[in-house]
Protein backbone atom coordinates (compact mmCIF):
# COMPACT_ATOMS: atom_id res chain seq x y z
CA UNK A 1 0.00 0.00 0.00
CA UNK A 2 1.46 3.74 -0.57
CA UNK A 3 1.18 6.28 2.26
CA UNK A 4 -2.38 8.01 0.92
CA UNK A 5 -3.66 3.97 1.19
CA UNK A 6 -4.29 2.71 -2.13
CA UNK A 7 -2.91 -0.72 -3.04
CA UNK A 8 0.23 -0.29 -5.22
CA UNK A 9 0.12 -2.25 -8.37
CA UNK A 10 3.44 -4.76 -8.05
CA UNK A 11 4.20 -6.46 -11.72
CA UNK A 12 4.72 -10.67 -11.68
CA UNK A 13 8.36 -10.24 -12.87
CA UNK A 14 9.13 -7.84 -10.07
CA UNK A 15 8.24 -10.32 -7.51
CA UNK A 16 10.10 -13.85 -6.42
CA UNK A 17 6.96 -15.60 -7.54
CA UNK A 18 8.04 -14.06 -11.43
CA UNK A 19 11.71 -14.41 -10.52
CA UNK A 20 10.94 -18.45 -10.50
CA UNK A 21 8.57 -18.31 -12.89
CA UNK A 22 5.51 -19.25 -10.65
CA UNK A 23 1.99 -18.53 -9.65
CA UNK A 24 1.50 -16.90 -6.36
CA UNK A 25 -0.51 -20.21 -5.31
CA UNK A 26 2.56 -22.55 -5.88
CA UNK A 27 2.54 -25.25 -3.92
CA UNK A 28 6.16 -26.45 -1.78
CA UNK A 29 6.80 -28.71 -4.51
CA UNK A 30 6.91 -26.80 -7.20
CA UNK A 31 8.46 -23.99 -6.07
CA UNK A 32 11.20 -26.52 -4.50
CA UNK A 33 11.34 -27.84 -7.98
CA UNK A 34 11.99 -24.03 -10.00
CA UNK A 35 14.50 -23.25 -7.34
CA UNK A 36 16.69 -26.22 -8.28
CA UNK A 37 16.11 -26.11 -12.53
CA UNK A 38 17.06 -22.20 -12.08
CA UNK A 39 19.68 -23.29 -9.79
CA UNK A 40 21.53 -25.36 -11.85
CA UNK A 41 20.86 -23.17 -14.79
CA UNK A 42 22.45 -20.34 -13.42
CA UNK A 43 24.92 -21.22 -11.27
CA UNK A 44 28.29 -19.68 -11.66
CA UNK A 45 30.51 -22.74 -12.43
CA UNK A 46 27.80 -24.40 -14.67
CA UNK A 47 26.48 -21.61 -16.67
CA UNK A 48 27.61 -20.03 -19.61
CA UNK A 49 27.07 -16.25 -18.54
CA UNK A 50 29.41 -14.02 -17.34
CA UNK A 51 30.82 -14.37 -13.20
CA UNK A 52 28.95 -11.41 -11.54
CA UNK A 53 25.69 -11.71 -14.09
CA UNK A 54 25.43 -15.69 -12.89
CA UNK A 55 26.61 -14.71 -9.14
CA UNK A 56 24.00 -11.20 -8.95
CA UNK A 57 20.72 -13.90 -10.58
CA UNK A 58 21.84 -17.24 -8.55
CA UNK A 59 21.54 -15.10 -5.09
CA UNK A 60 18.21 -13.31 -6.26
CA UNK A 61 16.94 -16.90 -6.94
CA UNK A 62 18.55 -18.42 -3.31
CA UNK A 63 16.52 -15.12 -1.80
CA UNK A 64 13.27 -16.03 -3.12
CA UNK A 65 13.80 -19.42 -2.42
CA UNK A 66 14.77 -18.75 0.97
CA UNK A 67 11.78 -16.48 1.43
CA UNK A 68 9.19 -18.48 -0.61
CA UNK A 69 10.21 -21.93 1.46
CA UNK A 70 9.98 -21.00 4.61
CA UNK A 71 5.59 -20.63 5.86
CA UNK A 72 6.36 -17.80 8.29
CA UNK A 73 8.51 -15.81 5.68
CA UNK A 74 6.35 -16.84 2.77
CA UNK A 75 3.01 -15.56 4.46
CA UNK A 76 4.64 -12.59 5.50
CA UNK A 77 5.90 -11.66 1.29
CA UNK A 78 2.41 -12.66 0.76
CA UNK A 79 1.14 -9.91 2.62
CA UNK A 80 3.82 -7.37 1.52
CA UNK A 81 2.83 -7.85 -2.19
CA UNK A 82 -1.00 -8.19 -1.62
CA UNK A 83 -1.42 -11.50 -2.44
CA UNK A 84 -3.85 -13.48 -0.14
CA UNK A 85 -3.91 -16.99 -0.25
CA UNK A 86 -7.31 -17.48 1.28
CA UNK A 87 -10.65 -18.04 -0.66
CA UNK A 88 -8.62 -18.71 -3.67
CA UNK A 89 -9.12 -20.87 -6.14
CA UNK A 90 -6.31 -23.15 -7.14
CA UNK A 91 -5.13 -23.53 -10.75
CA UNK A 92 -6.48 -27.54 -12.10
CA UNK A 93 -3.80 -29.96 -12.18
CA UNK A 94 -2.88 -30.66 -15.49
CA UNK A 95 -5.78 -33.04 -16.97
CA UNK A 96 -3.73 -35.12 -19.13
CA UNK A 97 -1.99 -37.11 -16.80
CA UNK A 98 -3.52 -38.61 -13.80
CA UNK A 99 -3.04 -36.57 -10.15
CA UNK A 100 -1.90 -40.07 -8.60
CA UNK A 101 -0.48 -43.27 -10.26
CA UNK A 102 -1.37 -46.41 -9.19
CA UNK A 103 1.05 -48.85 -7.57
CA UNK A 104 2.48 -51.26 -9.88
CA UNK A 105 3.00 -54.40 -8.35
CA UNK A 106 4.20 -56.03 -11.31
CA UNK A 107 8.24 -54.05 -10.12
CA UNK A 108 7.32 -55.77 -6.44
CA UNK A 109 9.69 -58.47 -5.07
CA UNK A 110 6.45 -60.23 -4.22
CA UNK A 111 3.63 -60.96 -6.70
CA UNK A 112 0.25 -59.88 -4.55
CA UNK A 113 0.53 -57.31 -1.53
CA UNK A 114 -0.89 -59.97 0.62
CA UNK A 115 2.13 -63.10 -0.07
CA UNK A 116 4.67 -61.41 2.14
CA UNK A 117 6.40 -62.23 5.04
CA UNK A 118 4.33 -60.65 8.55
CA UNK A 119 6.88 -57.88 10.02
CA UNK A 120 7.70 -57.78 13.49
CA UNK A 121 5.08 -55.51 14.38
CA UNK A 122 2.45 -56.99 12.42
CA UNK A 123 3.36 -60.28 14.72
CA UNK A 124 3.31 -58.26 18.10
CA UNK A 125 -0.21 -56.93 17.19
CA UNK A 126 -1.21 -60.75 16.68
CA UNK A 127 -0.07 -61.57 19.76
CA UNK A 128 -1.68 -58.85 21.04
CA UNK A 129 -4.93 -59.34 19.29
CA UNK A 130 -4.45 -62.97 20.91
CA UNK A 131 -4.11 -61.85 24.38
CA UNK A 132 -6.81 -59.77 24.61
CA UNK A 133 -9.02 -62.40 23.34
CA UNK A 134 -8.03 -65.04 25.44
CA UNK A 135 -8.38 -61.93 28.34
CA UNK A 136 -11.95 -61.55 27.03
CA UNK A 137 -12.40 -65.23 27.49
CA UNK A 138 -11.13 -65.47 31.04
CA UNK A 139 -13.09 -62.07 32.00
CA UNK A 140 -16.52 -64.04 30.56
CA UNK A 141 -15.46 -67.21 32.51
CA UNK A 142 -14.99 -65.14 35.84
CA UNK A 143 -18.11 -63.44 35.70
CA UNK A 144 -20.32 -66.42 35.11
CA UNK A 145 -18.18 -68.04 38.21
CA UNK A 146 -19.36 -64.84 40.16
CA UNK A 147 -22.94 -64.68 39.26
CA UNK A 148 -23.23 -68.61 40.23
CA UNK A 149 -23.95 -70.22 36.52
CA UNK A 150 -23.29 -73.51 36.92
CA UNK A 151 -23.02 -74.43 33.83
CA UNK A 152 -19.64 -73.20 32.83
CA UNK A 153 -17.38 -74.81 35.42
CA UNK A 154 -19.21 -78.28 34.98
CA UNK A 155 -18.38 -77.74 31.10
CA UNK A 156 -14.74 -76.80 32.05
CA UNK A 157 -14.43 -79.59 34.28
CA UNK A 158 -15.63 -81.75 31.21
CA UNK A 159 -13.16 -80.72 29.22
CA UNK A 160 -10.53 -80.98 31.52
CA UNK A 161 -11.43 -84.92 31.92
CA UNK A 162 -11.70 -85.20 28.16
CA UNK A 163 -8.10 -83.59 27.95
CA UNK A 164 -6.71 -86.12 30.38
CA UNK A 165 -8.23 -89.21 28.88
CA UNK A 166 -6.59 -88.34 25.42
CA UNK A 167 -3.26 -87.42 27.06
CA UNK A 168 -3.07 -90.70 29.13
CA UNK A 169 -4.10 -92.51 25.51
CA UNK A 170 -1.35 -90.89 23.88
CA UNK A 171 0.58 -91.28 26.48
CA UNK A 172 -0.12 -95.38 25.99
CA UNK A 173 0.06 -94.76 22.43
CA UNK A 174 3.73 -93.83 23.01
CA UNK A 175 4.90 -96.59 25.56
CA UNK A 176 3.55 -99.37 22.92
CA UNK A 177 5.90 -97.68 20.18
């Protein structure tokens, strides 16, 4: 703004958004992405230009890098050159190619997502997942004991018997071999 408070009129190229040839609604990416083509374009021991016209445009493009990376710094320009980022709208990606490519399992070591090896977390949450039911089980056990169902402990004394009868038979089975 100029001091009687009209908004001053500030051109693209005069700007770090024109210096890296972007749109004031560039995302991180992209401007992280002009910064290093330009970069390597004009550096002084790759480029073809003269030593103080390659030094003079490689630190204009590290300033509005430097200013255009950073959020704090960025919003801050923003302000000083009127732009506002809020209510608006974003340019559309570019339509001919998709926004996000699918995975291509076909360059996987494995042939479906699913035939892999567990990892060792995905076994501790099993074991987990175990526990808890087998918790679950004891908690439902305990509270039929405490309300006086009968039923359960005669079942679990059933099974108990049943358990012993086929150990002492394998047991047998074992001695004869």
């Amino acid at each position: 703004m100029t001091e009687n408070g009209t908004r001053r009129q500030i051109s693209k190229s005069n700007t770090y958004y024109g210096l890296l040839g972007l749109h004031p609604s560039a995302s991180v990416i992209d401007i992280r992405r002009a910064y290093w083509e330009l970069s390597k374009q004009y550096h002084p021991d790759t480029t073809e230009l003269p030593g103080a016209i390659a030094t003079a445009k490689f630190q204009q493009i590290n300033e509005a890098y430097a200013t255009l990376s950073s959020p704090e710094r960025r919003l801050s320009y923003d302000t000083k050159i009127g732009y506002s980022r809020f209510g608006v709208i974003q340019p559309p990606t570019d339509l001919n190619h998709p926004v996000r490519k699918p995975y291509d399992y076909s360059k996987s070591m494995y042939l479906d997502a699913s035939d892999r090896p567990l990892s060792a977390g995905e076994i501790f949450v099993l074991f987990v997942l175990g526990l808890t039911l087998l918790g679950c089980i004891l908690v439902a056990i305990a509270v039929a004991a405490i309300r006086g169902d009968s039923t359960i402990p005669t079942q679990i004394t059933q099974i108990s018997q049943l358990l012993t009868t086929e150990q002492s038979i394998f047991t047998l089975n074992l001695i004869r071999n």
